[in-house]
PDB file of N, CA and C in Angstrom:
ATOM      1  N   UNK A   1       0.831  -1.185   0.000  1.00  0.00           N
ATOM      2  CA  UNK A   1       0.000   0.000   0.000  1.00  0.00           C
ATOM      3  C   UNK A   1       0.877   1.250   0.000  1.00  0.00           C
ATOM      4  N   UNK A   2       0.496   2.447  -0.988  1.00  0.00           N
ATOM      5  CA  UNK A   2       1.430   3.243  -0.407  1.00  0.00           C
ATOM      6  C   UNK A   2       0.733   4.429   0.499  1.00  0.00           C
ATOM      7  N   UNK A   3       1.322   5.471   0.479  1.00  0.00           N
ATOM      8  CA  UNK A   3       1.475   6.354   2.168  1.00  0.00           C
ATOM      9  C   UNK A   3      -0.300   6.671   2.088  1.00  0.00           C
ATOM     10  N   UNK A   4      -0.479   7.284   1.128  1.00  0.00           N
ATOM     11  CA  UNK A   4      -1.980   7.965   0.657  1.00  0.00           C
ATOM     12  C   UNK A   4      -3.229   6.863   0.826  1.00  0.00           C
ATOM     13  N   UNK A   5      -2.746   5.487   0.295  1.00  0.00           N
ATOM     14  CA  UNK A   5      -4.013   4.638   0.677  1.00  0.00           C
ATOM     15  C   UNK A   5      -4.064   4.306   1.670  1.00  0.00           C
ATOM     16  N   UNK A   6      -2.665   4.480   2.940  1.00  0.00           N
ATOM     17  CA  UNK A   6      -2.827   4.259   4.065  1.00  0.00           C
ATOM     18  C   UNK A   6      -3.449   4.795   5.112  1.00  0.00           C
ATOM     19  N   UNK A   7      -3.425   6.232   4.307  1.00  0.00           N
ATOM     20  CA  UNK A   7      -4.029   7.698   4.925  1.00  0.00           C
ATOM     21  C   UNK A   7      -5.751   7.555   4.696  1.00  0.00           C
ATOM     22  N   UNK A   8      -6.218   7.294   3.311  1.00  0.00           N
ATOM     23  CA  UNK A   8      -7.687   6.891   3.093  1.00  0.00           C
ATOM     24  C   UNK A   8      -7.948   5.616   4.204  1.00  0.00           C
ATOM     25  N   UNK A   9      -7.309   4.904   3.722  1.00  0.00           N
ATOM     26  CA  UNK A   9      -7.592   3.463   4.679  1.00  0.00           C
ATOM     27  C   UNK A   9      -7.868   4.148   6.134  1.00  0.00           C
ATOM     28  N   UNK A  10      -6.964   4.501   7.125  1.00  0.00           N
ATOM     29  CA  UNK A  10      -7.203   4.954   8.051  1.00  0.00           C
ATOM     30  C   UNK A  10      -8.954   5.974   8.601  1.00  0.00           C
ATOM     31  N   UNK A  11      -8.395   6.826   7.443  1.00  0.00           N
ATOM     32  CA  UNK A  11      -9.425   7.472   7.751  1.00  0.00           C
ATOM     33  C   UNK A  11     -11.031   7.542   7.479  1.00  0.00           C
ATOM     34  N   UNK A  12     -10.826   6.072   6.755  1.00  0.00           N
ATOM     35  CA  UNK A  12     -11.988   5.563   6.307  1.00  0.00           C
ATOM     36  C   UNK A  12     -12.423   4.083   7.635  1.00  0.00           C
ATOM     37  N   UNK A  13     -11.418   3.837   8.178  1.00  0.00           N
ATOM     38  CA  UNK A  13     -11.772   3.320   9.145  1.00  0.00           C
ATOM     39  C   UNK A  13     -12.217   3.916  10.793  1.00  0.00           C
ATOM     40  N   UNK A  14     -11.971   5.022  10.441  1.00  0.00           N
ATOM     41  CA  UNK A  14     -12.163   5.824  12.038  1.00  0.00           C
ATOM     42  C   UNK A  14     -13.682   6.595  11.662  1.00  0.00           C
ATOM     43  N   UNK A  15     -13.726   6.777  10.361  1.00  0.00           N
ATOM     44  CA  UNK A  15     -15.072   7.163   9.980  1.00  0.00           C
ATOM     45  C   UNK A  15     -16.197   6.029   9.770  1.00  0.00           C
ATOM     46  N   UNK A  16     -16.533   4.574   9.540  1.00  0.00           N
ATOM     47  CA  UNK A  16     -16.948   3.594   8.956  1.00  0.00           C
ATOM     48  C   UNK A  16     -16.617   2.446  10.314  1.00  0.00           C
ATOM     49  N   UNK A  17     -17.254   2.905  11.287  1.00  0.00           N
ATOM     50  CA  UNK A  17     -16.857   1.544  12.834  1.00  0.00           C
ATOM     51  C   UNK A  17     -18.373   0.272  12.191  1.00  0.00           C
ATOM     52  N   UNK A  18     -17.734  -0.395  13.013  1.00  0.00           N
ATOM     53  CA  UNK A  18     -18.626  -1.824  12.801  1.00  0.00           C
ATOM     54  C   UNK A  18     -19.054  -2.215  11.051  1.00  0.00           C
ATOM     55  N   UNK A  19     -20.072  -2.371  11.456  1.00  0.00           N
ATOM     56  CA  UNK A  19     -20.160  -3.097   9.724  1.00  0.00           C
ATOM     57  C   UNK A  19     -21.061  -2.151   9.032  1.00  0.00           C
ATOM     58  N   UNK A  20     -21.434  -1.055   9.796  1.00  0.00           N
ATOM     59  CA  UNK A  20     -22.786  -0.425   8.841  1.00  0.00           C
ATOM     60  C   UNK A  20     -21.641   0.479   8.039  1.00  0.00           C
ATOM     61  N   UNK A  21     -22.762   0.643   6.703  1.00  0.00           N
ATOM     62  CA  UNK A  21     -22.360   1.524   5.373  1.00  0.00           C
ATOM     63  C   UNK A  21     -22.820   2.915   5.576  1.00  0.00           C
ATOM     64  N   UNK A  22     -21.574   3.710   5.310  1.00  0.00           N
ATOM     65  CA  UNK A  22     -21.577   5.216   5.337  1.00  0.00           C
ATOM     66  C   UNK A  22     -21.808   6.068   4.542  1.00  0.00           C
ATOM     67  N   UNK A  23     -22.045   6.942   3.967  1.00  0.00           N
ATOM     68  CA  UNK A  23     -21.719   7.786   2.747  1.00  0.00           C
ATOM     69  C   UNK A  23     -20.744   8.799   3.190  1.00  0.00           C
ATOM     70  N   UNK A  24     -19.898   8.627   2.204  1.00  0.00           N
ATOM     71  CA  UNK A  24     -18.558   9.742   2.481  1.00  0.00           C
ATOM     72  C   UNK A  24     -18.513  10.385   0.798  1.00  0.00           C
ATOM     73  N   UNK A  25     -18.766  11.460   0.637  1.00  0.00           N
ATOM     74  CA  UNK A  25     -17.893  12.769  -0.397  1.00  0.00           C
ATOM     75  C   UNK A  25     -16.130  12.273  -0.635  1.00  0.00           C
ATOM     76  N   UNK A  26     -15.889  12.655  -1.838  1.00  0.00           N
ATOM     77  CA  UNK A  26     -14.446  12.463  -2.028  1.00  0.00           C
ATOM     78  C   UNK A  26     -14.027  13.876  -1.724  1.00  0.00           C
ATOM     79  N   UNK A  27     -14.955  14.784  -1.681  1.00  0.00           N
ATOM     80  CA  UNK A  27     -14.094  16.315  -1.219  1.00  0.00           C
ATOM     81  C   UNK A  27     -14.019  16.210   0.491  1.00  0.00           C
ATOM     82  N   UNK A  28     -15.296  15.311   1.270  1.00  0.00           N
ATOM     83  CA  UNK A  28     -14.640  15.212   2.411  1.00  0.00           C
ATOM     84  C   UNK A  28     -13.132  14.491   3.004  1.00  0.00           C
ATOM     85  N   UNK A  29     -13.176  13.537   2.110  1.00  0.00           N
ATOM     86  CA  UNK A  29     -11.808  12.889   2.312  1.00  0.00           C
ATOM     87  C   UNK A  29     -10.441  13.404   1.990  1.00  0.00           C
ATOM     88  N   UNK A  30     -10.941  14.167   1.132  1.00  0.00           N
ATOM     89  CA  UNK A  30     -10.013  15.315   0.738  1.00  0.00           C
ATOM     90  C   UNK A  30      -9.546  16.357   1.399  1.00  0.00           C
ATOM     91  N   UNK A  31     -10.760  16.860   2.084  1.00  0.00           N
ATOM     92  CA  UNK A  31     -10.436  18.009   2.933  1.00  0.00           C
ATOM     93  C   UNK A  31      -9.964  17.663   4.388  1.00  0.00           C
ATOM     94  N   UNK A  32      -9.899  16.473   4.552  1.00  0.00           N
ATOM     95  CA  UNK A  32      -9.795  15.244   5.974  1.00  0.00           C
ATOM     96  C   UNK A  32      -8.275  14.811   5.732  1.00  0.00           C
ATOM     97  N   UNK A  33      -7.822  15.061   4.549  1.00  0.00           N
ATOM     98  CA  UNK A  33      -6.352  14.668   4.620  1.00  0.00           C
ATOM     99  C   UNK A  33      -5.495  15.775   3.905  1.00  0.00           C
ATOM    100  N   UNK A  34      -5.726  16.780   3.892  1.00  0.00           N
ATOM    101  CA  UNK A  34      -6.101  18.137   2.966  1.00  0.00           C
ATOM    102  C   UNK A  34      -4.308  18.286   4.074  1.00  0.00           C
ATOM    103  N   UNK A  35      -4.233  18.275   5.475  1.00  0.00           N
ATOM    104  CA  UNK A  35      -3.162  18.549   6.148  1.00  0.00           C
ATOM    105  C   UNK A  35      -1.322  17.775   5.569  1.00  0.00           C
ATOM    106  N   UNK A  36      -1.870  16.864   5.163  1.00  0.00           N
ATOM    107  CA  UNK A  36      -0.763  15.978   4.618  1.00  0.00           C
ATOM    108  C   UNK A  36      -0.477  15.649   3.680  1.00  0.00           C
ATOM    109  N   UNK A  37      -1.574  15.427   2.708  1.00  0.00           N
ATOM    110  CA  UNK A  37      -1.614  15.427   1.280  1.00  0.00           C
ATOM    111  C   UNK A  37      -2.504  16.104   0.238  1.00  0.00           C
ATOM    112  N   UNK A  38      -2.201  16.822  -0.423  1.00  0.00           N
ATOM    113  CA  UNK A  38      -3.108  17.159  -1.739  1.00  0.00           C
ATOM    114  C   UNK A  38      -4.000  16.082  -2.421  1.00  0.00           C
ATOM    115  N   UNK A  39      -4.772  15.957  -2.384  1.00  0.00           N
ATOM    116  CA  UNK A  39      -5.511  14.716  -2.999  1.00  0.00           C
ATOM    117  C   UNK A  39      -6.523  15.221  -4.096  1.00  0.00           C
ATOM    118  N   UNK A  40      -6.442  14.913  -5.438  1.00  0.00           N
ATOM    119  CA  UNK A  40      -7.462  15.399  -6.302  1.00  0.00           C
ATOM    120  C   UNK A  40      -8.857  14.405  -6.380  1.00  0.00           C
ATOM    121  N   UNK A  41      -9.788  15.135  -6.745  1.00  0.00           N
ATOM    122  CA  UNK A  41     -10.632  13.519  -6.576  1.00  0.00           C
ATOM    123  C   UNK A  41     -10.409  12.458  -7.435  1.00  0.00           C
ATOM    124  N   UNK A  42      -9.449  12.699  -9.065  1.00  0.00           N
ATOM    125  CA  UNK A  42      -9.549  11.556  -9.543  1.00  0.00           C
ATOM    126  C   UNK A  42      -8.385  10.410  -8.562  1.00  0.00           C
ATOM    127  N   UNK A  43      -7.576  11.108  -7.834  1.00  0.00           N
ATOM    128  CA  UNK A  43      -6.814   9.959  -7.000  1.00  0.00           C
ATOM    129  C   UNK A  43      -7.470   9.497  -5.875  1.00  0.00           C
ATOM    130  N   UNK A  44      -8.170  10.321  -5.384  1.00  0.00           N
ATOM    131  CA  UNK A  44      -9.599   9.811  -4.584  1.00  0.00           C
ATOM    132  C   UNK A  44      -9.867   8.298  -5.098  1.00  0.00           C
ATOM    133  N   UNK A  45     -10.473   8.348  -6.368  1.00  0.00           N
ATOM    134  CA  UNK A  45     -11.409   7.577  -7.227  1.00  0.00           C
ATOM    135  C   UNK A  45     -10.300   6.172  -7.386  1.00  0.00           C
ATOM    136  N   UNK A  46      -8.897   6.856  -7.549  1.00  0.00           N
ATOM    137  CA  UNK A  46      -7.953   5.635  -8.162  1.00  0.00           C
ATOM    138  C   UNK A  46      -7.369   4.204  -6.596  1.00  0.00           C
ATOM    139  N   UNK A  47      -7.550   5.268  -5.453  1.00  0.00           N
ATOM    140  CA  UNK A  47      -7.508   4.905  -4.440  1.00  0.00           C
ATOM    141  C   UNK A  47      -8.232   4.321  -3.592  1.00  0.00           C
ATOM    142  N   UNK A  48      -9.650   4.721  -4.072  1.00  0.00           N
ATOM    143  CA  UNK A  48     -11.162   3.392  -3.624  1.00  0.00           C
ATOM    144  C   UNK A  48     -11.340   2.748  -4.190  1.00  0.00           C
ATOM    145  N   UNK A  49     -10.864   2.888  -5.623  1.00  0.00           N
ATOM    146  CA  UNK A  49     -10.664   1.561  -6.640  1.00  0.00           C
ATOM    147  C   UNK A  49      -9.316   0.186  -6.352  1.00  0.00           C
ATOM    148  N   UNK A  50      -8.450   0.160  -5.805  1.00  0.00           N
ATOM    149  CA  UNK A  50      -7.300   0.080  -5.417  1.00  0.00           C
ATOM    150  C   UNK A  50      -7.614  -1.096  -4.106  1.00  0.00           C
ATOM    151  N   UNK A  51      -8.121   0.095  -3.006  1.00  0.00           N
ATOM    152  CA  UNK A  51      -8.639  -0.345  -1.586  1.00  0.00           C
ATOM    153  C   UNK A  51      -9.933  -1.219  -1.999  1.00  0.00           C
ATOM    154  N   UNK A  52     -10.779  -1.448  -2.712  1.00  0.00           N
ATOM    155  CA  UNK A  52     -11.507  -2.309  -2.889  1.00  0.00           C
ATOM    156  C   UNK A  52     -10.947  -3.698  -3.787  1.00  0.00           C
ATOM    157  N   UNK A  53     -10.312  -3.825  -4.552  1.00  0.00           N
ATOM    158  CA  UNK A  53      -9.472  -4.483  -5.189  1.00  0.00           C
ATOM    159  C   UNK A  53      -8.348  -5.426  -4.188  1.00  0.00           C
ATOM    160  N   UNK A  54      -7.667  -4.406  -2.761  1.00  0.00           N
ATOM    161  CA  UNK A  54      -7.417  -5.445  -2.000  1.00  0.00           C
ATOM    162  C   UNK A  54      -8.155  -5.938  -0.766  1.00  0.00           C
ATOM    163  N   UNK A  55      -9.659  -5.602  -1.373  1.00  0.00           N
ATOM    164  CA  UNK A  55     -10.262  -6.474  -0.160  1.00  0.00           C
ATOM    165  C   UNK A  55     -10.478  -6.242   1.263  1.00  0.00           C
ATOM    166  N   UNK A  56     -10.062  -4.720   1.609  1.00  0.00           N
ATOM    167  CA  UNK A  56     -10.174  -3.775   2.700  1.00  0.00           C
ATOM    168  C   UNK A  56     -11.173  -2.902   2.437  1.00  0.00           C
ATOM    169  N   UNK A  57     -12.169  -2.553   1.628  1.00  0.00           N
ATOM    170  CA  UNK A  57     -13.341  -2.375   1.209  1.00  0.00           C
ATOM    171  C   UNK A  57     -14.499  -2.690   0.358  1.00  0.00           C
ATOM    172  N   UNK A  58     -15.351  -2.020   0.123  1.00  0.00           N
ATOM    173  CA  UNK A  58     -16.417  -2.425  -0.718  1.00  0.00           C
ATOM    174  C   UNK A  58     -17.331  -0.888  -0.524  1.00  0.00           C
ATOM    175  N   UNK A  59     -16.846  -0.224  -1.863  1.00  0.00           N
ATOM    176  CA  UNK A  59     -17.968   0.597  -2.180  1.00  0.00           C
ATOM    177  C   UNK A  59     -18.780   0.891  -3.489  1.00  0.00           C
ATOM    178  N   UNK A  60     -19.690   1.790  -3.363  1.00  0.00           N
ATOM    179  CA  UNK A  60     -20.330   2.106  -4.571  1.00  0.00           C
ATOM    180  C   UNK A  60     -20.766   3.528  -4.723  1.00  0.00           C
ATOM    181  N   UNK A  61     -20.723   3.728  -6.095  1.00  0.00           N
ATOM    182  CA  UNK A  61     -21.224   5.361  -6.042  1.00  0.00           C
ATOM    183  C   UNK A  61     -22.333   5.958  -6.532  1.00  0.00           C
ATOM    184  N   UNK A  62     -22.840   6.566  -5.392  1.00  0.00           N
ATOM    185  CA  UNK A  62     -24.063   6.856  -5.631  1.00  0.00           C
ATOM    186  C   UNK A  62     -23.997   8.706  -5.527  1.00  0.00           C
ATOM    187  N   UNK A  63     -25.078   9.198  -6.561  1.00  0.00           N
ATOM    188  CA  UNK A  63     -25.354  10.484  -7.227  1.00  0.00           C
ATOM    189  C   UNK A  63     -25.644  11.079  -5.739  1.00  0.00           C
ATOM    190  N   UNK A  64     -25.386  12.276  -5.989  1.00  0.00           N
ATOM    191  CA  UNK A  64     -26.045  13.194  -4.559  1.00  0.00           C
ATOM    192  C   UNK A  64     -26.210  14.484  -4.861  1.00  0.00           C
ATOM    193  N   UNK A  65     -26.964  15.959  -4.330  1.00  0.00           N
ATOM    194  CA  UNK A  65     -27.037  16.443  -5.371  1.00  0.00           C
ATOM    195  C   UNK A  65     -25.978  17.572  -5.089  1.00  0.00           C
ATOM    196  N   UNK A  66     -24.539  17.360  -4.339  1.00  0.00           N
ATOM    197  CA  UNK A  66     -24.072  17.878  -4.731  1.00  0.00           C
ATOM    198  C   UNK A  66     -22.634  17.244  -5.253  1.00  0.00           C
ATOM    199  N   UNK A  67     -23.180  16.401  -6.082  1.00  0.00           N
ATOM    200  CA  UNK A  67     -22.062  15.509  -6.904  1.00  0.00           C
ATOM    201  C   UNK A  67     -22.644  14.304  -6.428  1.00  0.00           C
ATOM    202  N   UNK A  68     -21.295  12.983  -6.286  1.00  0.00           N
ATOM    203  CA  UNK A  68     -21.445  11.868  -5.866  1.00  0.00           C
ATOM    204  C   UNK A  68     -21.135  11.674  -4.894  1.00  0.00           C
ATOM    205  N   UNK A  69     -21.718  10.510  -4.158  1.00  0.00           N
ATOM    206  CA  UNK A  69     -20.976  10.286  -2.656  1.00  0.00           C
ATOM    207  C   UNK A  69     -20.441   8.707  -2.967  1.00  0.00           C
ATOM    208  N   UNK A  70     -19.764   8.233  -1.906  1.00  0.00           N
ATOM    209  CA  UNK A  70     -19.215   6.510  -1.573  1.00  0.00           C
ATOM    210  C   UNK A  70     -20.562   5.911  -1.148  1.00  0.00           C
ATOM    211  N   UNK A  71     -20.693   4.860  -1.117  1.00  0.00           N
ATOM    212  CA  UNK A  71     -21.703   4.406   0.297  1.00  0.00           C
ATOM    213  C   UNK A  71     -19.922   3.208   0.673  1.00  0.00           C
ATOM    214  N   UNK A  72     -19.681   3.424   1.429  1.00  0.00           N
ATOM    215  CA  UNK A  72     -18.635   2.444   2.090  1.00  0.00           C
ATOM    216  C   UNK A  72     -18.664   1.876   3.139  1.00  0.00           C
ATOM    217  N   UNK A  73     -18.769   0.156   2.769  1.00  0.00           N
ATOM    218  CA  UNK A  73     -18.366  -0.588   3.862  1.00  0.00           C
ATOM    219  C   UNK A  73     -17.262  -1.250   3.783  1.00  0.00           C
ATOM    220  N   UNK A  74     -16.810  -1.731   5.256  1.00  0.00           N
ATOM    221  CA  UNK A  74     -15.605  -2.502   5.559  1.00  0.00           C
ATOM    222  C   UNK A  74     -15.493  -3.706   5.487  1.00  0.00           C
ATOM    223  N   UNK A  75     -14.610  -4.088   4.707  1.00  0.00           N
ATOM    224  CA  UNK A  75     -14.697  -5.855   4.560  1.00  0.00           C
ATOM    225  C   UNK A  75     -13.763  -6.273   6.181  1.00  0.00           C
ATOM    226  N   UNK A  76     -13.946  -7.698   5.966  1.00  0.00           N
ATOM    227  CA  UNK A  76     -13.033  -8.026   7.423  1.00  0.00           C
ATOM    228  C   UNK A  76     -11.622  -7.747   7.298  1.00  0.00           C
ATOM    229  N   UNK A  77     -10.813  -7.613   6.278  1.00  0.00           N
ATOM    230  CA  UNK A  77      -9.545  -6.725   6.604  1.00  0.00           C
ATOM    231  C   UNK A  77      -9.316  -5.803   6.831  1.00  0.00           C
ATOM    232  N   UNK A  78     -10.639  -4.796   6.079  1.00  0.00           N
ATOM    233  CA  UNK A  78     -10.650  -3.460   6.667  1.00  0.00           C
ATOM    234  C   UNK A  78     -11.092  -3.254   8.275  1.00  0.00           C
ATOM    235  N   UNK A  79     -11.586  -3.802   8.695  1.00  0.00           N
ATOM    236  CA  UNK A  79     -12.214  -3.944   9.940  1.00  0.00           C
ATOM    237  C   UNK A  79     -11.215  -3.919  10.897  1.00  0.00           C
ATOM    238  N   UNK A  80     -10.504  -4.627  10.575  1.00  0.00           N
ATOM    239  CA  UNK A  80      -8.771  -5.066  11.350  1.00  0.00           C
ATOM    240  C   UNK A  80      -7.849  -4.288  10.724  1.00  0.00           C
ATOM    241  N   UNK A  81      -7.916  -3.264  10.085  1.00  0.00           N
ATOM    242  CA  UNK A  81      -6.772  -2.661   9.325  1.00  0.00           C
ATOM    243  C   UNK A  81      -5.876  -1.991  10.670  1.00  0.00           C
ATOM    244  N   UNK A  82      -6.366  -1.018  11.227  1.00  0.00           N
ATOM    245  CA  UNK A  82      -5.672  -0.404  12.783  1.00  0.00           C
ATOM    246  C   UNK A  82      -5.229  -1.165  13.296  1.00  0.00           C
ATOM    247  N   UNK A  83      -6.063  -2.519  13.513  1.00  0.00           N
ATOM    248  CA  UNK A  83      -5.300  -3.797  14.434  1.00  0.00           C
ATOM    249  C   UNK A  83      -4.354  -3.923  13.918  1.00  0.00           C
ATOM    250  N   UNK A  84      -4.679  -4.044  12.922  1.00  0.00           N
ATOM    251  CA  UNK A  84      -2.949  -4.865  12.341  1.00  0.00           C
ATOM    252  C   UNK A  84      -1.590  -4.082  11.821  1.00  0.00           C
ATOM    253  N   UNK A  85      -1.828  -2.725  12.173  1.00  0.00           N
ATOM    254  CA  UNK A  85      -0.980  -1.505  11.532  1.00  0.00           C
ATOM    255  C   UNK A  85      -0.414  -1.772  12.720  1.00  0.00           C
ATOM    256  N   UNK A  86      -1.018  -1.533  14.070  1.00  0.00           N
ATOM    257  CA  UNK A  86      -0.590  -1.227  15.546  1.00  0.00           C
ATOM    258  C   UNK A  86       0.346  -2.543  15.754  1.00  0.00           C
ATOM    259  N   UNK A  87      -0.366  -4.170  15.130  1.00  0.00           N
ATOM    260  CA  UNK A  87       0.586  -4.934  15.697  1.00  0.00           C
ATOM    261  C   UNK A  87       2.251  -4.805  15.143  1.00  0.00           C
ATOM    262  N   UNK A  88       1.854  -4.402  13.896  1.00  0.00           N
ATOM    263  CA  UNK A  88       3.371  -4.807  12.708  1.00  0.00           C
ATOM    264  C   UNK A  88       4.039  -3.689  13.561  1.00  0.00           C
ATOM    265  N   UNK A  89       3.836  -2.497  13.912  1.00  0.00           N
ATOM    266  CA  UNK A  89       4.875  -1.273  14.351  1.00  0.00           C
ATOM    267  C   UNK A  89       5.094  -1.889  15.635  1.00  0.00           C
ATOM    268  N   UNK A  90       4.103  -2.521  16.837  1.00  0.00           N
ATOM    269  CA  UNK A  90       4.696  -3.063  17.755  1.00  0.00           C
ATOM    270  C   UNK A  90       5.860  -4.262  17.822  1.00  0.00           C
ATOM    271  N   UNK A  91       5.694  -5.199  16.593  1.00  0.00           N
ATOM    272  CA  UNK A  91       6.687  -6.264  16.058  1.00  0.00           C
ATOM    273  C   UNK A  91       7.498  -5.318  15.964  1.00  0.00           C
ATOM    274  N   UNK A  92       7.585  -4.309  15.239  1.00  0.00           N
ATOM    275  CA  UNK A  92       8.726  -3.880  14.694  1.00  0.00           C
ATOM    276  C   UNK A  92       9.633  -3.234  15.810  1.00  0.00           C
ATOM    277  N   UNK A  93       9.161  -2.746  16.719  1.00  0.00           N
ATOM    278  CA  UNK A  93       9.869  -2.101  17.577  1.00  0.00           C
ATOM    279  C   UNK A  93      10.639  -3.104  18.499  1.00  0.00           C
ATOM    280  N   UNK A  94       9.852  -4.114  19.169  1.00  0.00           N
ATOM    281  CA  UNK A  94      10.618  -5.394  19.570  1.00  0.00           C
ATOM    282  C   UNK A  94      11.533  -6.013  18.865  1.00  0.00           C
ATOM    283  N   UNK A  95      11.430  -5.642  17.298  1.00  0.00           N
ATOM    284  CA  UNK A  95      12.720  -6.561  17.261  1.00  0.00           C
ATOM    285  C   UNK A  95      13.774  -5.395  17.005  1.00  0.00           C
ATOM    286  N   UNK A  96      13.771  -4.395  16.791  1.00  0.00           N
ATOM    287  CA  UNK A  96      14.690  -3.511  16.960  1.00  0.00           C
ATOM    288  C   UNK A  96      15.490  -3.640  18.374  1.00  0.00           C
ATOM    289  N   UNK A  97      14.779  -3.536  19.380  1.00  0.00           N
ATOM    290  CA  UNK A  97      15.162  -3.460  20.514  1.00  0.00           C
ATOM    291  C   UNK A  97      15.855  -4.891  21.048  1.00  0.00           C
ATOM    292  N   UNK A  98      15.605  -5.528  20.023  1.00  0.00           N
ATOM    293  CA  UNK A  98      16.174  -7.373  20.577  1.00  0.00           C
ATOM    294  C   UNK A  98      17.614  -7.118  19.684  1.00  0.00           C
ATOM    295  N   UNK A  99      17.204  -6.504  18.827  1.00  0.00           N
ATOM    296  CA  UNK A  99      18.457  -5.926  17.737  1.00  0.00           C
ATOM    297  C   UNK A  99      19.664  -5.393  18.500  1.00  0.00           C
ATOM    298  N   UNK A 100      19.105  -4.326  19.086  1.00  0.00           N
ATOM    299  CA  UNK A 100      19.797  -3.285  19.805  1.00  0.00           C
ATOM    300  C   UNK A 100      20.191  -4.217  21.322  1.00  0.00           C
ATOM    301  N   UNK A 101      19.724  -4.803  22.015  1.00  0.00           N
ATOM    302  CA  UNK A 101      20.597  -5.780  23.122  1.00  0.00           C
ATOM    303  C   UNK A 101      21.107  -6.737  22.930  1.00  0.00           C
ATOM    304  N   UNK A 102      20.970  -7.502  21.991  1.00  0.00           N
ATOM    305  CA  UNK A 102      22.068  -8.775  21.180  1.00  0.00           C
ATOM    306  C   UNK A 102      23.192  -7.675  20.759  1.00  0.00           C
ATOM    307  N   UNK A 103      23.432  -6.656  19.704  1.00  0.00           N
ATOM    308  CA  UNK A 103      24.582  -6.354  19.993  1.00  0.00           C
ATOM    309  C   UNK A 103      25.059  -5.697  20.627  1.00  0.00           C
ATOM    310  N   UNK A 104      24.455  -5.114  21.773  1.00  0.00           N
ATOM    311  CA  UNK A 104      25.639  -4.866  23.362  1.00  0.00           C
ATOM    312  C   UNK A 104      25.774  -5.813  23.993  1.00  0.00           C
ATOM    313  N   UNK A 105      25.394  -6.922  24.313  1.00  0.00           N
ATOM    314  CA  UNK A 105      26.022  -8.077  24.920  1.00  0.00           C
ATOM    315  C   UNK A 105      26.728  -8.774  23.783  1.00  0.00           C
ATOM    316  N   UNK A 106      26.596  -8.670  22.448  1.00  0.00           N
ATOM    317  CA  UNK A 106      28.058  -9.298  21.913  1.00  0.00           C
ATOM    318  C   UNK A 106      29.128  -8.245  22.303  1.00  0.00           C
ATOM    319  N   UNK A 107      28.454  -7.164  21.797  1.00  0.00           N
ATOM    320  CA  UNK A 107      30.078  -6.531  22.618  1.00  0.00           C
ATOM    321  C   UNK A 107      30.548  -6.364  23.496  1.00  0.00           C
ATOM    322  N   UNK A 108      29.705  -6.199  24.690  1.00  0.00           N
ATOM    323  CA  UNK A 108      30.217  -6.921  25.748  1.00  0.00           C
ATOM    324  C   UNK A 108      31.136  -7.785  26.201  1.00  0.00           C
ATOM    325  N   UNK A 109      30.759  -8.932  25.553  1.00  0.00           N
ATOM    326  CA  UNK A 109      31.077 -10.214  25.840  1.00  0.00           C
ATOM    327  C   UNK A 109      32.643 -10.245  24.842  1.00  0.00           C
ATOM    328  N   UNK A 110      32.321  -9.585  23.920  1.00  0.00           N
ATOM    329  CA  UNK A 110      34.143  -9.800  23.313  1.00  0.00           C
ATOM    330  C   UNK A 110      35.130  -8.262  23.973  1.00  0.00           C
ATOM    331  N   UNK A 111      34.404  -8.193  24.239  1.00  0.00           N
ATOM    332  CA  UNK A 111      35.555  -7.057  25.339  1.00  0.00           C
ATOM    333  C   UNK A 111      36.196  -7.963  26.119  1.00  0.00           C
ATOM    334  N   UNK A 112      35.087  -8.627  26.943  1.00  0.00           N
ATOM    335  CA  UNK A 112      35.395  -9.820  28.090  1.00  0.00           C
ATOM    336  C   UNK A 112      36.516 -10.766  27.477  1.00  0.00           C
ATOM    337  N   UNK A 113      36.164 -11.382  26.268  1.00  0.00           N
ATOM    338  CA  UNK A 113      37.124 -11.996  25.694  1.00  0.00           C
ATOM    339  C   UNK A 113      38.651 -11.653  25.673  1.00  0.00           C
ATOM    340  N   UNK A 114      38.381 -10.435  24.823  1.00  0.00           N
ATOM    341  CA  UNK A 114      39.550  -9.918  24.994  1.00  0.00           C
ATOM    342  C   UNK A 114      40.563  -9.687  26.177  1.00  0.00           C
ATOM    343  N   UNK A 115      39.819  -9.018  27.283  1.00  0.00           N
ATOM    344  CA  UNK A 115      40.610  -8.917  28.185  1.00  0.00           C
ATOM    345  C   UNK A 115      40.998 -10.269  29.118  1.00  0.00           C
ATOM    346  N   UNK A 116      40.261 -11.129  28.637  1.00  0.00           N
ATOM    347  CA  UNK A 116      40.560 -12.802  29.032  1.00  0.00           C
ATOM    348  C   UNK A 116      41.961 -12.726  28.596  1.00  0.00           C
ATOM    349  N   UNK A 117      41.947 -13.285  27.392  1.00  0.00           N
ATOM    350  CA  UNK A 117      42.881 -13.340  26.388  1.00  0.00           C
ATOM    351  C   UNK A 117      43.767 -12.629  26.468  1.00  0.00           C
ATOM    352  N   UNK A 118      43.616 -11.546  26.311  1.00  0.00           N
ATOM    353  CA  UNK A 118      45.239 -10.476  26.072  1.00  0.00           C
ATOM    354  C   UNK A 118      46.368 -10.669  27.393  1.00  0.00           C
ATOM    355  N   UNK A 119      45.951 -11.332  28.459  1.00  0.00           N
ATOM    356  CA  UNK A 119      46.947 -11.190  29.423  1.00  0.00           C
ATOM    357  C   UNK A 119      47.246 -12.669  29.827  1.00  0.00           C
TER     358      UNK A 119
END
């Protein structure tokens, strides 16, 4: 996924809880991520096309009268999308940190060596 569908994804999940279907504007989503990214609506359009394609949504577009709206629901990956963002950065940080104390106790430990050794 890249940064922008992660940004829709998100914010289509904090807007869209449980299983009921929403109607969302692509100028609201726009103006909802308006802080971080420029978003035109046809990347709007290329990006709910995209997110439905991997199965983290399901929408359709329906006329409104001031343009079109989404009706969007969450499939079960979308449902779990936060869950599973939160677990991978928590993996990720544990193993950094398993990273980061395996090599101070190797170095540690060959200091120790060393000063075994050298005398």
């Amino acid at each position: 996924m890249t940064k922008k569908e992660k940004l829709v994804m998100t914010y289509l999940c904090n807007k869209c809880q449980k299983k009921k279907t929403y109607l969302i504007s692509p100028q609201e989503i726009t103006s909802a991520l308006a802080k971080k990214y420029v978003l035109s609506i046809a990347e709007i359009d290329e990006i709910m096309g995209s997110l439905s394609n991997q199965n983290y949504i399901d929408f359709v577009v329906s006329d409104d009268k001031n343009g079109y709206c989404y009706c969007v629901t969450l499939k079960k990956c979308g449902q779990s999308y936060i869950t599973d963002t939160k677990n991978q950065k928590k993996t990720l940080g544990i193993l950094v940190l398993r990273s980061i104390f395996l090599a101070t106790v190797s170095f540690v430990f060959g200091i120790i060596l060393k000063a075994i050794f050298k005398s």
